[in-house]
Protein backbone atom coordinates (compact mmCIF):
# COMPACT_ATOMS: atom_id res chain seq x y z
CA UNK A 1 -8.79 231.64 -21.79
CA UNK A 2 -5.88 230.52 -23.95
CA UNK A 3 -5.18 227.14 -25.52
CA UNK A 4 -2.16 226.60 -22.91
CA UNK A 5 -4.54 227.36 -19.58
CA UNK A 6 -7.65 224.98 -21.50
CA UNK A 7 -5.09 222.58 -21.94
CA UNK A 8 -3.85 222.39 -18.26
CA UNK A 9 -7.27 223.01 -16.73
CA UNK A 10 -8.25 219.91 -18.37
CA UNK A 11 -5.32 217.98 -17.82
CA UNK A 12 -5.51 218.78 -14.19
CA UNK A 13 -9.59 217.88 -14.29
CA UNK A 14 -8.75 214.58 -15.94
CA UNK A 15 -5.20 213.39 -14.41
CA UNK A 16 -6.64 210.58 -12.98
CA UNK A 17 -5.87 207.97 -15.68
CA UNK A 18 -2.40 208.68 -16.15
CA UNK A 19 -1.53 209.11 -12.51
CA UNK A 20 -3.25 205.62 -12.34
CA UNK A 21 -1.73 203.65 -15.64
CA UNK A 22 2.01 204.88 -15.06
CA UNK A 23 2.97 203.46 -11.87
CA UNK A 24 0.55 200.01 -13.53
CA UNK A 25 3.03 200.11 -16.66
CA UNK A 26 6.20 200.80 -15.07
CA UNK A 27 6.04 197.92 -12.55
CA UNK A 28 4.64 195.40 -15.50
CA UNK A 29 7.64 196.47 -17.48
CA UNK A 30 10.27 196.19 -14.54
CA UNK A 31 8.83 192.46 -13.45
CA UNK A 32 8.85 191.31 -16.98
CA UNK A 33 12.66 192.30 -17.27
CA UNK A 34 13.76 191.16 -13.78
CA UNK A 35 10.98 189.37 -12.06
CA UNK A 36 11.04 185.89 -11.37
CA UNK A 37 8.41 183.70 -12.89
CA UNK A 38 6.47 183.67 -9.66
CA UNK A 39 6.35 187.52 -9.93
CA UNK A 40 5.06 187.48 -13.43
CA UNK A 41 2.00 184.75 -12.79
CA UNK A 42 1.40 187.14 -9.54
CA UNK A 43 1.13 190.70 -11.59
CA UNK A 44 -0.28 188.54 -14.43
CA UNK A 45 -3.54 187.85 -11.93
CA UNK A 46 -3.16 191.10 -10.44
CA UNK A 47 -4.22 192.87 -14.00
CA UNK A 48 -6.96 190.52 -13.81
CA UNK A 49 -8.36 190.83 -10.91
CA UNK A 50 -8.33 194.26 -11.85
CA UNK A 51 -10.36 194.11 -14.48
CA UNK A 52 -12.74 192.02 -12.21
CA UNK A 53 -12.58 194.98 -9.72
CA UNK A 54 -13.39 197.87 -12.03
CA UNK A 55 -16.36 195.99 -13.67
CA UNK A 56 -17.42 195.41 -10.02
CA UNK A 57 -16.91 199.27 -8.94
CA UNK A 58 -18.44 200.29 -12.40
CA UNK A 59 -22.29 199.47 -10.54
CA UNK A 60 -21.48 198.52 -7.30
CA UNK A 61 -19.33 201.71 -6.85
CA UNK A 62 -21.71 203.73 -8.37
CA UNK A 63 -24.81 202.90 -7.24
CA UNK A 64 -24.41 201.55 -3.98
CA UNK A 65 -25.94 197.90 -4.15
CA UNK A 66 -23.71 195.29 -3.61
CA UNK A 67 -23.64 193.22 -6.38
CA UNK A 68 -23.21 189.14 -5.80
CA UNK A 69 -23.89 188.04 -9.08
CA UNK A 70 -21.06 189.83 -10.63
CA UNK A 71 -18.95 186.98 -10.08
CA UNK A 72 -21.61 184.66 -11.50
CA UNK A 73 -21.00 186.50 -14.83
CA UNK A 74 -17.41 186.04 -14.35
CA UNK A 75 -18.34 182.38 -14.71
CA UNK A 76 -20.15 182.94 -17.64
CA UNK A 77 -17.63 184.36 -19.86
CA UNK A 78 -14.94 181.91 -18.62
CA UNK A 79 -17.09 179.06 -19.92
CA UNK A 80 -18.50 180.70 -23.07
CA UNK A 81 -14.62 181.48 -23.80
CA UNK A 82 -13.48 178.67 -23.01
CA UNK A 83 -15.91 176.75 -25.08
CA UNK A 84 -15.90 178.60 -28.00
CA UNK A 85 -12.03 179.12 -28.17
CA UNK A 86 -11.06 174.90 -27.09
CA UNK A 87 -10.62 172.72 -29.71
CA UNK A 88 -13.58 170.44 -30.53
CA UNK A 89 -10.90 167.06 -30.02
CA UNK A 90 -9.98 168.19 -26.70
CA UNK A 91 -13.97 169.29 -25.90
CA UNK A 92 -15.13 165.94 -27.08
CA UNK A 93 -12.61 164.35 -24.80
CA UNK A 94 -12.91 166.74 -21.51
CA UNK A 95 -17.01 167.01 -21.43
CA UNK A 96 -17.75 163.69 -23.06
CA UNK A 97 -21.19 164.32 -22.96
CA UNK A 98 -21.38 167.65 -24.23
CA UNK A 99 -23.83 169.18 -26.58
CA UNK A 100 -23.18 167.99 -30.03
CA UNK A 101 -23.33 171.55 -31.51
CA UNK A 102 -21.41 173.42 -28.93
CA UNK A 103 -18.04 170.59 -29.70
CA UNK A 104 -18.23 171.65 -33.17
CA UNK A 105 -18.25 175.28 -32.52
CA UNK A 106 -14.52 177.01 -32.14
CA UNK A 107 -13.06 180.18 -33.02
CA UNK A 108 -9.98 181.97 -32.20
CA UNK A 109 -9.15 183.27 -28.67
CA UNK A 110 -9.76 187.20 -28.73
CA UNK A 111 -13.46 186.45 -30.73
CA UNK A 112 -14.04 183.86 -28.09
CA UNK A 113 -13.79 186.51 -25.52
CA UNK A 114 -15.45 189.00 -27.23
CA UNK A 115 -18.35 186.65 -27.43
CA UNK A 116 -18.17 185.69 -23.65
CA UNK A 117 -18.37 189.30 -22.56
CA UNK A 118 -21.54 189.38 -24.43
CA UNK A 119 -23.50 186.26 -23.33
CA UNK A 120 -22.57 187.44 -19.54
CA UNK A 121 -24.22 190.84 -21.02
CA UNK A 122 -27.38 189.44 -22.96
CA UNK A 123 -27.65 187.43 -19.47
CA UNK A 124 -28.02 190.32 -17.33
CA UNK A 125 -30.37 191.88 -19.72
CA UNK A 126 -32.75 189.18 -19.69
CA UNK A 127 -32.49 188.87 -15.48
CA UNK A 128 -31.67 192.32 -14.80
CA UNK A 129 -34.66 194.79 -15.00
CA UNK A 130 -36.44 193.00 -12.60
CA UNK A 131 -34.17 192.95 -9.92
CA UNK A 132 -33.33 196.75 -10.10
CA UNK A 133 -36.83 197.57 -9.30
CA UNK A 134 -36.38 195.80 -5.95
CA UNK A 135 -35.51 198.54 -3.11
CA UNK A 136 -31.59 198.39 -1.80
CA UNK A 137 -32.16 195.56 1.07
CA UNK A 138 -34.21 193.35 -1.03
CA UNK A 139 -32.39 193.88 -3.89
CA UNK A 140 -29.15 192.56 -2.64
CA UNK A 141 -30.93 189.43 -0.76
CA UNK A 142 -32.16 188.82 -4.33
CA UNK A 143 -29.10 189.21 -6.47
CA UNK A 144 -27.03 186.38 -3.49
CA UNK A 145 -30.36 184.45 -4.28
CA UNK A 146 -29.20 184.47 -7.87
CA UNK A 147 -25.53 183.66 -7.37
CA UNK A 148 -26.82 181.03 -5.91
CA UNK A 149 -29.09 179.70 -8.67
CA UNK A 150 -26.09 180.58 -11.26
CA UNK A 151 -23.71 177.78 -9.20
CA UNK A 152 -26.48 175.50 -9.20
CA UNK A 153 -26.91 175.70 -12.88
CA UNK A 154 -23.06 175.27 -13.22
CA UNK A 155 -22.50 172.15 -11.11
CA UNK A 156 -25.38 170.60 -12.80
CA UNK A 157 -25.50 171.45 -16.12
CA UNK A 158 -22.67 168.79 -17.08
CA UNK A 159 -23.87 169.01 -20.99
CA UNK A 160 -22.04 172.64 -20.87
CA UNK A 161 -20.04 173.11 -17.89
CA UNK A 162 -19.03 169.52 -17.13
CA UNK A 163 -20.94 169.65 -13.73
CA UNK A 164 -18.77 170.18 -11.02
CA UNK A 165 -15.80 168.75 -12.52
CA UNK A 166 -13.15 170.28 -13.39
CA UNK A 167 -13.04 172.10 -16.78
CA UNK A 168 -9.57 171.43 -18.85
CA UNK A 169 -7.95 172.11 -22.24
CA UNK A 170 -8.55 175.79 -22.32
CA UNK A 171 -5.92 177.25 -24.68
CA UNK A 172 -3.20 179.68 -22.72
CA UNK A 173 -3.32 182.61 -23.80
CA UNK A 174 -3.59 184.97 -21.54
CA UNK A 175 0.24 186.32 -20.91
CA UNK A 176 1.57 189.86 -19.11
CA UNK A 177 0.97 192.17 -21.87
CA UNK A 178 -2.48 190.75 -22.39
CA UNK A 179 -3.66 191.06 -18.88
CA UNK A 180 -2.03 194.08 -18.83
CA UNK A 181 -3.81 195.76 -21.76
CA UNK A 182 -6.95 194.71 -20.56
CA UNK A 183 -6.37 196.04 -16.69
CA UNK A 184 -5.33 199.38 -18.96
CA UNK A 185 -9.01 199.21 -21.26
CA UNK A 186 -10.60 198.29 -17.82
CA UNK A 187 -9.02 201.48 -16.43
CA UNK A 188 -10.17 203.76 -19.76
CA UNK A 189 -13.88 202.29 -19.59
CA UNK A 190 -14.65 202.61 -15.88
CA UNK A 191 -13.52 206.06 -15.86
CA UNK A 192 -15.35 206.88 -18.95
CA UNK A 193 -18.49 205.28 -17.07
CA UNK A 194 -17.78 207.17 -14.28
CA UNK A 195 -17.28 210.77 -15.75
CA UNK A 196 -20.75 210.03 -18.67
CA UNK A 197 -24.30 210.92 -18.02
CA UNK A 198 -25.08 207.78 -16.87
CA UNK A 199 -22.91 207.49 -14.40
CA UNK A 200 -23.49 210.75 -12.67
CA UNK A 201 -27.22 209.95 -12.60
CA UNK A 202 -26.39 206.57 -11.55
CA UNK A 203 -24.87 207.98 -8.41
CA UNK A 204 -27.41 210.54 -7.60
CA UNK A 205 -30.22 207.75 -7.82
CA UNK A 206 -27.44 206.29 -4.64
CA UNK A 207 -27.31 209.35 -3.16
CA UNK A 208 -30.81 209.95 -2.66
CA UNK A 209 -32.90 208.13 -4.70
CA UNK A 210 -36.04 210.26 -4.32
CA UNK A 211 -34.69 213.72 -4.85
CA UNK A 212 -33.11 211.73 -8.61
CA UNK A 213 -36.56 210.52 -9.35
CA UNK A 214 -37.84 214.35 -8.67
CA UNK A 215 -35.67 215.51 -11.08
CA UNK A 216 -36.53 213.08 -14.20
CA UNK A 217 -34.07 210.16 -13.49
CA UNK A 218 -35.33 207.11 -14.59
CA UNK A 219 -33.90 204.92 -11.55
CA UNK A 220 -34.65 201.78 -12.45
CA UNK A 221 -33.55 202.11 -16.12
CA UNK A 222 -30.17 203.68 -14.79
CA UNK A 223 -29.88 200.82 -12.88
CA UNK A 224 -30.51 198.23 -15.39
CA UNK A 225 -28.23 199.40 -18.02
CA UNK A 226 -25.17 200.40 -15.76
CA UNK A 227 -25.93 196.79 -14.45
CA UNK A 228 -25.64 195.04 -18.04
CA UNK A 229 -23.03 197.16 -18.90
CA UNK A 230 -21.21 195.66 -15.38
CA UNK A 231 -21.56 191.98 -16.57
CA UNK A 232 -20.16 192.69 -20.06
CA UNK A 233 -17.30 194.05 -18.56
CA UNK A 234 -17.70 190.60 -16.04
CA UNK A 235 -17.81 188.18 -18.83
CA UNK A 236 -14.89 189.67 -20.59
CA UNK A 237 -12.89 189.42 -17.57
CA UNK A 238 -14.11 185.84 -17.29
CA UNK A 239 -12.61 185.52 -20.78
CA UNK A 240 -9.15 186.71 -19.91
CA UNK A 241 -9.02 184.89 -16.35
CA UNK A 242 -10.30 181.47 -18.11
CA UNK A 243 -7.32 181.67 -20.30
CA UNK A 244 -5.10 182.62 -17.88
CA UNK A 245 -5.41 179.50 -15.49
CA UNK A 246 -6.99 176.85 -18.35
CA UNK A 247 -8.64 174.68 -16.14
CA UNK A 248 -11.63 175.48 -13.97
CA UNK A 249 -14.67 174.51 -12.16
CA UNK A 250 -17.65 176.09 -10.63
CA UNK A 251 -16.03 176.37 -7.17
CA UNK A 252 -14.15 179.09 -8.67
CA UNK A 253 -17.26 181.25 -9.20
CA UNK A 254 -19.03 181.17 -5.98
CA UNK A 255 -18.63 182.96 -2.04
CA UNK A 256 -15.13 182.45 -1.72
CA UNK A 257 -13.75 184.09 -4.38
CA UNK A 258 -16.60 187.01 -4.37
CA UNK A 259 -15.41 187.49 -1.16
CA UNK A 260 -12.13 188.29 -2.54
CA UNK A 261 -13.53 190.71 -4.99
CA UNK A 262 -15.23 192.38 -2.17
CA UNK A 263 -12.57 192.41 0.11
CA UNK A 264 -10.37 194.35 -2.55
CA UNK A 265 -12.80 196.91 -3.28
CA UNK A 266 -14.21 197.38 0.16
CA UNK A 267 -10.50 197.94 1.29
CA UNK A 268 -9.68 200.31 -1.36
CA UNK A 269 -12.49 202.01 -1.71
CA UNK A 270 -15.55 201.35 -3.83
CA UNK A 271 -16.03 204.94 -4.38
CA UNK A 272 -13.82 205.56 -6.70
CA UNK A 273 -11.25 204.14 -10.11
CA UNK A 274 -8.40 204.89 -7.89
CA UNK A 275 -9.78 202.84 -4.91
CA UNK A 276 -10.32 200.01 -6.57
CA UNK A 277 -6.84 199.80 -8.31
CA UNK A 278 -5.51 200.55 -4.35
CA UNK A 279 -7.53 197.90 -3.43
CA UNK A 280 -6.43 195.24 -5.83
CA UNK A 281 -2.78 196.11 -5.10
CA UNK A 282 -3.01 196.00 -1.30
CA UNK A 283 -4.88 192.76 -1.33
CA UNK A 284 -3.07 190.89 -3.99
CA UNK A 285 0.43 191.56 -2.80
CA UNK A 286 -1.43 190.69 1.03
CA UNK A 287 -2.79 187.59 -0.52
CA UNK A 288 0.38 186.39 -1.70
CA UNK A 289 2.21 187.20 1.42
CA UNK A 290 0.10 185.26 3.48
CA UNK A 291 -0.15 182.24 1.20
CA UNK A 292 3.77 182.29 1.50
CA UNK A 293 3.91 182.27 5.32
CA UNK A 294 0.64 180.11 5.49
CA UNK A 295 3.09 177.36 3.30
CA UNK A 296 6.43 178.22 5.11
CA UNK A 297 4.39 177.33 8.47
CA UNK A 298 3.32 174.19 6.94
CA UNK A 299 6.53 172.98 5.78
CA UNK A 300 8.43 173.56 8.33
CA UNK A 301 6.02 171.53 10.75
CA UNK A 302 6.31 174.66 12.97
CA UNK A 303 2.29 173.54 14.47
CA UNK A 304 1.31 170.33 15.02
CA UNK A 305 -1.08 170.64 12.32
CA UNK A 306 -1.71 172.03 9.08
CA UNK A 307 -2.75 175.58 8.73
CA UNK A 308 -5.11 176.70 6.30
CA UNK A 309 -7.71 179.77 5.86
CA UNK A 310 -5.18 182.30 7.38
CA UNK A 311 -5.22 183.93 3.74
CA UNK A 312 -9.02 184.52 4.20
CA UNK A 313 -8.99 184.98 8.25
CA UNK A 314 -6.41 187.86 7.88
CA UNK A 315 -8.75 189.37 4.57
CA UNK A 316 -11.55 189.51 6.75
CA UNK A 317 -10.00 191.19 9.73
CA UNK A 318 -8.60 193.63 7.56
CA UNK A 319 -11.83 194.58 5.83
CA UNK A 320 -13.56 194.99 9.36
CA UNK A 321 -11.00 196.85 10.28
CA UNK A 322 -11.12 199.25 7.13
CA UNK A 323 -14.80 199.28 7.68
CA UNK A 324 -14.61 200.75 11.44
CA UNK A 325 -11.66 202.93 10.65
CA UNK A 326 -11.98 203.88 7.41
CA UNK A 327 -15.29 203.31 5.75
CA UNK A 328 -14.47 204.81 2.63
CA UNK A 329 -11.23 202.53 2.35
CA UNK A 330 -8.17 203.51 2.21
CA UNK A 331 -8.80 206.19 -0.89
CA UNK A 332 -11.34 207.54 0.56
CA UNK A 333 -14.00 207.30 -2.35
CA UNK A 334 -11.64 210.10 -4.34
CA UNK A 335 -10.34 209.98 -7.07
CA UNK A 336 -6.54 210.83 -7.31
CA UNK A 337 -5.62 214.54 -9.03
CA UNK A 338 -2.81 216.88 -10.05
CA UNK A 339 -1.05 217.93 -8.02
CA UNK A 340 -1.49 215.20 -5.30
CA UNK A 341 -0.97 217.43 -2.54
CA UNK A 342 -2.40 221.10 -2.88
CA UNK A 343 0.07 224.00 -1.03
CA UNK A 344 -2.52 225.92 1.19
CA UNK A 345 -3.11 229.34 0.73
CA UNK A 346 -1.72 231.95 3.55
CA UNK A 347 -5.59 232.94 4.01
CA UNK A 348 -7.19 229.81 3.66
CA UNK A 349 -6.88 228.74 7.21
CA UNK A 350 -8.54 232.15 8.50
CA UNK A 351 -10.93 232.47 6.12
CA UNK A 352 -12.39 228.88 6.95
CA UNK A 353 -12.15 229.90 10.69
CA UNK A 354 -13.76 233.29 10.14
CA UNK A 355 -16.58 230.40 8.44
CA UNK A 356 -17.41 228.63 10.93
């Protein structure tokens, strides 16, 4: 085989990425030179979210348990961030009561992020193993047990998080081209994850967990790292986000806005890199939408009372929907290749009918 055919046989193998950052790049370039500032903050938390989403697909995608706590780790690296990186002045003066040693500590942004990432990962390490050596059902009950115990610890823990006050003073930082490189290094490591050794055994232990075990897959161990490896990739999203809106408080951690994390890779398609970038496109530009007619509605006193929820109302209909229609979402669980739409062969059609 010559250099030229290795060359396009691996292109073709591996087109997913570009197919997938293009179209990303082109529109962030396009609405930074004509979008309105409303259009930049939207794409701004669209890159975001991403990131969110492809840490989420990285496990959840790959190994079939749905994964509550992955917005708990979210929280995590948005207040390790956001400590670290705030100014000990404006710390002192936000979280009056907070440790003495954590107001003295500050460092710049990206380190502060960096760091975040990692005490999101070094969390799931210490929680982690045993919870993947529960059995699917259980397993889930027990990781919405401990979503549940992480917002607990953040509306109380006032010394750190300020309770369940609001969080403020959070240097901005977080612009266009930053979200945007880090939806892009999102994109890069959840393929990477996808296409390793650990990923492929992490989806045979979800395809039939037995018949990985017969084979010398250590389950639980696959399980546990691709799980760690899920909340890094959490907490540094938590990072990015935190700097992004600056203020904060537990509330922003919890059901709701898992729900929302759900609903765009369900929707997509958790399957798969390409579903979940589908996902976060269809449901952010949804989201939006709907908040827009939810407050045109409002203000122009159209109803006789307010209306609120109809962003989440119309989410959930549209994941059930997906769900009974489409259970793989709208990607179908592939991933997109070159060329997207294969020319049958004359004999393809009679050789599958002489098949069957």
């Amino acid at each position: 085989m010559s250099l030229l055919s290795r060359f396009m046989t691996f292109s073709r193998q591996h087109a997913t990425l570009p197919l997938l950052m293009v179209p990303v790049i082109i529109a962030g370039i396009a609405i930074n030179a004509f979008g309105s500032s409303l259009l930049l903050n939207v794409y701004t938390y669209f890159c975001v979210s991403l990131i969110m989403v492809l840490g989420l697909q990285m496990f959840m995608g790959n190994s079939g348990i749905l994964n509550w706590t992955h917005i708990g780790f979210v929280g995590v690296g948005a207040y390790a961030a956001g400590i670290l990186s705030t100014a000990p002045a404006v710390k002192h003066m936000g979280v009056p009561n907070m440790f003495p040693a954590l107001v003295s500590l500050h460092m710049p942004v990206i380190p502060a992020i960096l760091v975040g990432g990692l005490v999101a990962a070094l969390l799931a390490a210490i929680i982690g193993y045993p919870l993947m050596r529960l059995s699917d059902f259980v397993g889930v009950i027990t990781l919405f047990a401990t979503l549940i115990v992480f917002h607990v610890i953040m509306t109380q823990w006032d010394n750190v998080t300020n309770g369940p006050r609001t969080f403020f003073g959070v240097q901005e930082f977080t612009t266009l081209w930053v979200a945007l490189a880090g939806g892009l290094i999102a994109m890069v490591v959840a393929y990477w994850f996808r296409e390793s050794g650990l990923g492929l055994r992490l989806r045979a232990s979800r395809d039939d967990r037995y018949a990985a075990m017969s084979v010398g897959i250590d389950v639980v161990r696959v399980r546990y790292y691709s799980f760690v490896t899920s909340a890094l990739m959490a907490g540094l999203a938590g990072g990015v986000w935190a700097h992004f809106i600056t203020s904060f408080s537990p509330k922003a951690f919890y059901i709701s806005e898992m729900f929302l994390l759900l609903s765009m890779i369900v929707i997509g398609g958790s399957g798969s890199i390409s579903g979940a970038v589908a996902g976060t496109t269809v449901v952010t530009i949804a989201r939006e939408l709907l908040r827009q007619v939810e407050g045109t509605i409002n203000n122009a006193h159209v109803l006789s009372f307010e209306v609120f929820g109809l962003t989440e109302a119309v989410m959930a209909v549209l994941m059930i929907l997906v769900l009974i229609w489409r259970p793989g979402g709208v990607v179908g669980g592939q991933e997109l290749r070159w060329p997207l739409f294969k020319r049958k062969e004359p004999g393809a059609t009679k050789e599958a009918e002489d098949a069957a």
